[in-house]
N, C-alpha and C. Protein backbone atom coordinates (compact mmCIF):
# COMPACT_ATOMS: atom_id res chain seq x y z
N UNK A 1 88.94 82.91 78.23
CA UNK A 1 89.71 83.34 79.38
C UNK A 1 90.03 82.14 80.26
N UNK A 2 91.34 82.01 80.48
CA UNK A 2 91.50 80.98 81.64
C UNK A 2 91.37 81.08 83.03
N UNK A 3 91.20 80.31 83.78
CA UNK A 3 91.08 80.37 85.18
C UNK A 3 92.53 80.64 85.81
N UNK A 4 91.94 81.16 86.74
CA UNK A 4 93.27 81.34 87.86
C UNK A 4 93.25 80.35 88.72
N UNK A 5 94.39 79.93 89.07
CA UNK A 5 94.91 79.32 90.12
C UNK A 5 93.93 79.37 91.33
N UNK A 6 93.46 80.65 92.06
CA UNK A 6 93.11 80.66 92.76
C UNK A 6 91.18 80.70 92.35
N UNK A 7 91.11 80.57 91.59
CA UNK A 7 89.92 80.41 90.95
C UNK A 7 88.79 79.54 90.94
N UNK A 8 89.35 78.30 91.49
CA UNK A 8 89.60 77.19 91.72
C UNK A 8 87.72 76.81 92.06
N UNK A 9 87.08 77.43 92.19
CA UNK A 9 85.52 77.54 92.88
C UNK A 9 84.88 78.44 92.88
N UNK A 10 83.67 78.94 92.42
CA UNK A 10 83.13 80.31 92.67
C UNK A 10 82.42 80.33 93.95
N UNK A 11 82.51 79.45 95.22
CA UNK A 11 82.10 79.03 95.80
C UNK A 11 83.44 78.96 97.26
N UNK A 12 84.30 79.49 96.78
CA UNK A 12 85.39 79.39 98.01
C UNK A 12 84.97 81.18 98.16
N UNK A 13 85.25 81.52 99.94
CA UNK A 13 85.37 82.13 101.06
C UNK A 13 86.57 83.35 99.95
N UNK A 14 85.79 84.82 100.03
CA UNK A 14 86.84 85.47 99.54
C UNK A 14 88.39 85.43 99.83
N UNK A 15 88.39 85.31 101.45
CA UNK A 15 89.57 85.39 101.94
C UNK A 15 90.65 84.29 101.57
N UNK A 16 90.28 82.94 101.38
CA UNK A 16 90.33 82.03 100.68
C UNK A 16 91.43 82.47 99.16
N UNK A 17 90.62 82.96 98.24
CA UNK A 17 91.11 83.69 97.44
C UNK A 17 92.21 84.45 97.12
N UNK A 18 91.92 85.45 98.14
CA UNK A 18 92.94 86.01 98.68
C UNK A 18 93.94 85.71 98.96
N UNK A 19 93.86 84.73 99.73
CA UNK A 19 95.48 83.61 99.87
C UNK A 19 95.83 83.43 98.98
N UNK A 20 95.04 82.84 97.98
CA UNK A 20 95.78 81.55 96.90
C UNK A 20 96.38 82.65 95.99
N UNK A 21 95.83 84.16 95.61
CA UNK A 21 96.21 85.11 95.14
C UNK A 21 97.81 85.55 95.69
N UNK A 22 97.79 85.84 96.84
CA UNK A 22 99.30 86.14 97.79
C UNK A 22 99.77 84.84 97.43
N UNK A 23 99.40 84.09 97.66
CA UNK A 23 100.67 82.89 97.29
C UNK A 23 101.29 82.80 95.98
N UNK A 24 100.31 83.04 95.12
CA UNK A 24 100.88 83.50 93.30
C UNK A 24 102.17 84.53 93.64
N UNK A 25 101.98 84.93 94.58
CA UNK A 25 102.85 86.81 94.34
C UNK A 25 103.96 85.85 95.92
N UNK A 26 104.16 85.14 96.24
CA UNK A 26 105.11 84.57 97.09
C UNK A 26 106.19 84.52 96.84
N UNK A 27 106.82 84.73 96.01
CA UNK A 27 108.30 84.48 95.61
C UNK A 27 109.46 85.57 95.09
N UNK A 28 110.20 85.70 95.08
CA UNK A 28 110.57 86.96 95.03
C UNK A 28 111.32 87.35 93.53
N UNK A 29 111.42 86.51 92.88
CA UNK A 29 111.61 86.22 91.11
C UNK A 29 110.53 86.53 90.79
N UNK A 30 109.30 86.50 90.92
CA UNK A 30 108.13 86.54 90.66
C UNK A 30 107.70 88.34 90.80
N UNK A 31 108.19 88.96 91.83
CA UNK A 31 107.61 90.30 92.88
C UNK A 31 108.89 90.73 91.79
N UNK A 32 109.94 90.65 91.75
CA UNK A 32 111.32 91.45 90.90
C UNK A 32 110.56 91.40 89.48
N UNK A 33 110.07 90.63 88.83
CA UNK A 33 108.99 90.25 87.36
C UNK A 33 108.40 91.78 87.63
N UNK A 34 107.35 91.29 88.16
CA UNK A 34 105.97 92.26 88.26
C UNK A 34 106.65 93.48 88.37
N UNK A 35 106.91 94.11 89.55
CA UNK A 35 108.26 95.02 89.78
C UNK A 35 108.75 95.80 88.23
N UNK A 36 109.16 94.98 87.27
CA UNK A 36 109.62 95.46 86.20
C UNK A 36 108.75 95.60 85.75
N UNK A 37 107.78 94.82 85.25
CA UNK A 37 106.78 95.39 84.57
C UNK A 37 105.81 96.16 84.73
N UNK A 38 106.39 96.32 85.74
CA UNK A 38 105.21 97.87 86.36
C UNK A 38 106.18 99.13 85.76
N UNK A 39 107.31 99.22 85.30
CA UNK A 39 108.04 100.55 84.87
C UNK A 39 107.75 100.33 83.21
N UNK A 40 107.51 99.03 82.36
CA UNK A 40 106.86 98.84 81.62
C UNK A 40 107.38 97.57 80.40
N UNK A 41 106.51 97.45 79.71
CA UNK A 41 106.93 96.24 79.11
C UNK A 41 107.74 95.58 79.00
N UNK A 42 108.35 94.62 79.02
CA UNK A 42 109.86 94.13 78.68
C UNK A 42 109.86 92.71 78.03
N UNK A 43 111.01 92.82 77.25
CA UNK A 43 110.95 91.22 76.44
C UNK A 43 111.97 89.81 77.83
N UNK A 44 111.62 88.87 77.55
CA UNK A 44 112.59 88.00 78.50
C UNK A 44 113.72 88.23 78.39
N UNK A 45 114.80 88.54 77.15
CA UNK A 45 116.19 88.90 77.54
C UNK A 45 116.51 90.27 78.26
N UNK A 46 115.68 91.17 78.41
CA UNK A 46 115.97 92.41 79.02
C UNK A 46 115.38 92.00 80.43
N UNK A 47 114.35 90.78 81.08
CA UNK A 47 114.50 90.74 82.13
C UNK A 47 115.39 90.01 82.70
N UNK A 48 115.91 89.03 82.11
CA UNK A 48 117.39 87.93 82.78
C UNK A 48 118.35 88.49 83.73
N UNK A 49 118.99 89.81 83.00
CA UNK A 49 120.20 90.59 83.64
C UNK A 49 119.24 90.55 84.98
N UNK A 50 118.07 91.55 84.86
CA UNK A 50 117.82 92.36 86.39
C UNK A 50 117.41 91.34 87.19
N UNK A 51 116.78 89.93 86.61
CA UNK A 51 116.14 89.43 87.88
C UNK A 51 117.89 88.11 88.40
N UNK A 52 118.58 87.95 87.81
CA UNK A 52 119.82 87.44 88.20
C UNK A 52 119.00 86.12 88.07
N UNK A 53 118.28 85.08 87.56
CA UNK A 53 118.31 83.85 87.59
C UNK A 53 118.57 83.26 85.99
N UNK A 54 118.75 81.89 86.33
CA UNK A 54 118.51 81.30 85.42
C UNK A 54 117.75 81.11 83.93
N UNK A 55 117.64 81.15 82.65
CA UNK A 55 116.77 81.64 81.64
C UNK A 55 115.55 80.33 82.43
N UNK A 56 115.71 79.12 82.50
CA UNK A 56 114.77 77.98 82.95
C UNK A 56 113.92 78.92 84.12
N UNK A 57 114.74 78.67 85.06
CA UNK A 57 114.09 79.30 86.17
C UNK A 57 113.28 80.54 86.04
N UNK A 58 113.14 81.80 85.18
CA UNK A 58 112.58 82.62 84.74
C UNK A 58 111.31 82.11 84.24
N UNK A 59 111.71 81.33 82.75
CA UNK A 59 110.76 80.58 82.11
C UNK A 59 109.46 80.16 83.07
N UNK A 60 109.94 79.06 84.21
CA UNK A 60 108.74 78.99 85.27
C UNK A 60 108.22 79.85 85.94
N UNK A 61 108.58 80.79 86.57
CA UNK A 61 108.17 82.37 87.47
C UNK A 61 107.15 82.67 86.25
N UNK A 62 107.70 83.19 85.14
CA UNK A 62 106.59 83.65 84.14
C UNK A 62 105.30 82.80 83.76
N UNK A 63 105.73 81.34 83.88
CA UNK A 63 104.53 80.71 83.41
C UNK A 63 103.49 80.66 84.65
N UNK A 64 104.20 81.13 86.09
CA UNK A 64 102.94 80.71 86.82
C UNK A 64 102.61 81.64 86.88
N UNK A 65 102.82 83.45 86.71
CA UNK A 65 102.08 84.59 86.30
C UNK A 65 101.41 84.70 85.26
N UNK A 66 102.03 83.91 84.47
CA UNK A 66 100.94 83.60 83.15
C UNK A 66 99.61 83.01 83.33
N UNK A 67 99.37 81.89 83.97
CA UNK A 67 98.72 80.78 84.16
C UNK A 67 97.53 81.99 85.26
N UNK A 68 97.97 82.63 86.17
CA UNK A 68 97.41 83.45 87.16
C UNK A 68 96.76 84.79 86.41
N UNK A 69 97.15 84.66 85.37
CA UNK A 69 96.34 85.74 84.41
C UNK A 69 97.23 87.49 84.82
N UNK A 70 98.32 87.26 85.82
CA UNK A 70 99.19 88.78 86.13
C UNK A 70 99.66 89.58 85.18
N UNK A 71 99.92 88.63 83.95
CA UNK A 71 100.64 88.89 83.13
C UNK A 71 100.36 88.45 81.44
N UNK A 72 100.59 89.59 80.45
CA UNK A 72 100.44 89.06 79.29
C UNK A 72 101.16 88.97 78.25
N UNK A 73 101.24 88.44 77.46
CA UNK A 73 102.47 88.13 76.33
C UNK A 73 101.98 88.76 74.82
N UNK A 74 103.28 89.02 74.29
CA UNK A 74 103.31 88.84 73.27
C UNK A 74 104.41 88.97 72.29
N UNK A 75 105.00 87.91 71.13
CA UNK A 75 105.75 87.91 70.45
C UNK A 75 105.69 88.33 69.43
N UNK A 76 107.59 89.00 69.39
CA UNK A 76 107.80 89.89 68.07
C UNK A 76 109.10 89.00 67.28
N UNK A 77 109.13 88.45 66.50
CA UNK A 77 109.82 87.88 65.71
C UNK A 77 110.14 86.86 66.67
N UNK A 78 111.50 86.35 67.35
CA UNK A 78 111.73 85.25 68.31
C UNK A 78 111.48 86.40 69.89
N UNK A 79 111.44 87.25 69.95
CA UNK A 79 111.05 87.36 71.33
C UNK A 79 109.99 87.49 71.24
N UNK A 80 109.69 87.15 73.35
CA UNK A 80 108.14 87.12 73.79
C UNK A 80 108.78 88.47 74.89
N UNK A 81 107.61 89.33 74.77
CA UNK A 81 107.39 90.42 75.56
C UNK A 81 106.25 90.35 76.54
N UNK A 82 106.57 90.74 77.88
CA UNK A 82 105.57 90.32 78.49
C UNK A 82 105.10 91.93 79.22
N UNK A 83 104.18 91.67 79.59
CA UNK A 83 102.83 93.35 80.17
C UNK A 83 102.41 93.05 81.38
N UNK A 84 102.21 93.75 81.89
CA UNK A 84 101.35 93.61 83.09
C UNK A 84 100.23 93.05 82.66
N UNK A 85 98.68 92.09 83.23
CA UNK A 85 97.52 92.41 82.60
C UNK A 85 96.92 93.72 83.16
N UNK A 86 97.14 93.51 85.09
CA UNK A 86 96.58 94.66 85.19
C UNK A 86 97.05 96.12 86.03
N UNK A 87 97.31 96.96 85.25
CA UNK A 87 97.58 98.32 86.14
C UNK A 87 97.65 98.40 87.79
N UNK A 88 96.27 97.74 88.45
CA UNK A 88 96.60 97.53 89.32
C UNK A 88 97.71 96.50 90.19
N UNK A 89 98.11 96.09 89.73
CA UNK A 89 99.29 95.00 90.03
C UNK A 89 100.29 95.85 90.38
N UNK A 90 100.59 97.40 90.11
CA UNK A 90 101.67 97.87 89.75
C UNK A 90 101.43 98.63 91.29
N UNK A 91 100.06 98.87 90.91
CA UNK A 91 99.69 100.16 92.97
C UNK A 91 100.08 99.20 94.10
N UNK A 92 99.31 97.62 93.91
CA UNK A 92 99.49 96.78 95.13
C UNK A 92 101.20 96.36 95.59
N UNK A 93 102.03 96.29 94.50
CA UNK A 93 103.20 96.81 95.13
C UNK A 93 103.74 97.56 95.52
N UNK A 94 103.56 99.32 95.31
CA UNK A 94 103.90 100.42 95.61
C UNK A 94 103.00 100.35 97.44
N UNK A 95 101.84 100.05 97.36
CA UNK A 95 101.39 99.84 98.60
C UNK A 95 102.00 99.08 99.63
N UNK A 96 102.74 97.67 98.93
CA UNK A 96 104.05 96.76 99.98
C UNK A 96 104.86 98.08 99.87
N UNK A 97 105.59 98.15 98.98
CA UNK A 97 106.69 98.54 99.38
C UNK A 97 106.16 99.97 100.75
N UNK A 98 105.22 101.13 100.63
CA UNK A 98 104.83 101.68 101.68
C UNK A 98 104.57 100.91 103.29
N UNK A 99 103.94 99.84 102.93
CA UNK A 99 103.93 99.02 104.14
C UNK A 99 105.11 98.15 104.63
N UNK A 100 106.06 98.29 104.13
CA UNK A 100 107.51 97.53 104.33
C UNK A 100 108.10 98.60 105.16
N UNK A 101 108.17 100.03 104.03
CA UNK A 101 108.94 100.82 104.44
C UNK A 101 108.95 101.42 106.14
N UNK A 102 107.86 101.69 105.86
CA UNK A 102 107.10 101.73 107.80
C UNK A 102 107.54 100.77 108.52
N UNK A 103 107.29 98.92 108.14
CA UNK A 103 107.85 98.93 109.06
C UNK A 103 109.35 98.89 109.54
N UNK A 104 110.33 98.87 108.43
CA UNK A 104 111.63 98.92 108.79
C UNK A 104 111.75 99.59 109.31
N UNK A 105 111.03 101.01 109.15
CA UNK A 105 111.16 102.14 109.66
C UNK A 105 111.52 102.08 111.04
N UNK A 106 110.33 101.69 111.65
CA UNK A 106 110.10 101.46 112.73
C UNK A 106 111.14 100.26 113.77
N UNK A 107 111.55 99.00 112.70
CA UNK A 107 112.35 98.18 113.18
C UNK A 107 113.95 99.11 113.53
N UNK A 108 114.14 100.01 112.46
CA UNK A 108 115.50 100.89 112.57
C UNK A 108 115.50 101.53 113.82
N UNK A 109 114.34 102.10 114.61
CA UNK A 109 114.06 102.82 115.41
C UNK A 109 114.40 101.87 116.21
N UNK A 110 114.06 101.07 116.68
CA UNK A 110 113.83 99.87 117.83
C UNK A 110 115.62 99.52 118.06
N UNK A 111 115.86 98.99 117.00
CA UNK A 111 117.41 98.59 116.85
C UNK A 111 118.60 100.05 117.54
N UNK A 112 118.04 101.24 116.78
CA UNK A 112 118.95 102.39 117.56
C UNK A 112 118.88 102.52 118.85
N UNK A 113 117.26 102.49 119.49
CA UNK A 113 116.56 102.16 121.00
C UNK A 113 117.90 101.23 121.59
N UNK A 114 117.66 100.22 121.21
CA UNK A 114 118.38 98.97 121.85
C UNK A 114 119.71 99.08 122.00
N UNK A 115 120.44 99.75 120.70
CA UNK A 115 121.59 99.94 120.92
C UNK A 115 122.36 101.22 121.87
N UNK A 116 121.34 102.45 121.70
CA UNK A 116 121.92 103.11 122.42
C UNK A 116 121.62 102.71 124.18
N UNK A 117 120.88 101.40 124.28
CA UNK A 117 120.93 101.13 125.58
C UNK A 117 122.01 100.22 126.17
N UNK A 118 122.47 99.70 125.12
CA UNK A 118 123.62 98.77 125.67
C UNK A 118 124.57 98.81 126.38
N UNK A 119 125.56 100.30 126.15
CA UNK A 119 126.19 100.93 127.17
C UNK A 119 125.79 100.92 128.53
N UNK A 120 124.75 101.21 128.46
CA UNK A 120 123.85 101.77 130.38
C UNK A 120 123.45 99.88 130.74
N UNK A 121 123.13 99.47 129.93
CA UNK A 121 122.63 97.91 130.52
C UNK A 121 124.10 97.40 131.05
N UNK A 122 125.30 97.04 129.90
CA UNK A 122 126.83 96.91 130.46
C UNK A 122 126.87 97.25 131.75
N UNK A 123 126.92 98.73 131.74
CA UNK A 123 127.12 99.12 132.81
C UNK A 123 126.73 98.94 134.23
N UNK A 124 125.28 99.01 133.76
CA UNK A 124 124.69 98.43 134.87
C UNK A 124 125.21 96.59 135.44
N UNK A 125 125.27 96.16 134.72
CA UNK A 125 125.38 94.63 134.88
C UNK A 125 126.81 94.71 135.89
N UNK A 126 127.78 95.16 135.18
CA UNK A 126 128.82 95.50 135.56
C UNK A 126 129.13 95.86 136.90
N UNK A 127 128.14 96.88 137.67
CA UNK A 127 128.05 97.59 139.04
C UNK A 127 127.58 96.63 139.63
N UNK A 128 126.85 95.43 139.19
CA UNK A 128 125.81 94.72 140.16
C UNK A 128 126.70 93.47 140.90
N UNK A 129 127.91 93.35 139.18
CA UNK A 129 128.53 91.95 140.33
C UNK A 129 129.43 92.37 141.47
């Protein structure tokens, strides 16, 4: 078994970890990857179209999920198909995306707030000079 990236010490501060873990998952070629392979397996030419980059640029995203142990391979004649390693990879995004959704949620709210005040602020400004 190889080490992870964040692996780096059995002797580093969980939270520590934790970081170097979120920083693996930092990129958003990387989160669109995982993302797919959470609906389920896929070979590299069926991910190219959806993630819109480069075949190179792919190539790297995968190798540093590789290297991080997120992800596992395997080839069938010239393609490599890649897996989740673990199931859970698939909840901790469904959990962002819940914690995103809230807060846009909430940012949408704020933004309608603000806007439906703009009229009365105008206005006001307006009466004062």
């Amino acid at each position: 078994m190889r080490a992870t990236p964040w692996a780096c010490t059995m002797s580093a501060p969980l939270y520590q970890l934790k970081a170097e873990f979120f920083k693996t998952l930092g990129h958003p070629v990387r989160i669109r990857v995982l993302e797919l392979l959470s609906e389920r397996e896929h070979a590299v030419s069926e991910m190219l179209p959806e993630v819109g980059v480069e075949p190179s640029h792919l190539s790297q995203q995968l190798a540093v999920l590789r290297r991080a142990n997120l992800v596992t391979t395997r080839r069938e004649g010239s393609a490599v198909y890649y897996t989740l390693a673990n199931p859970n990879v698939a909840e901790l995004l469904k959990v962002a995306r819940t914690i995103l959704s809230g807060l846009l949620t909430g940012q949408a709210e704020l933004l309608a707030d603000l806007r439906a005040a703009e009229p009365n602020s105008a206005a006001r400004r307006r009466g004062m000079s």
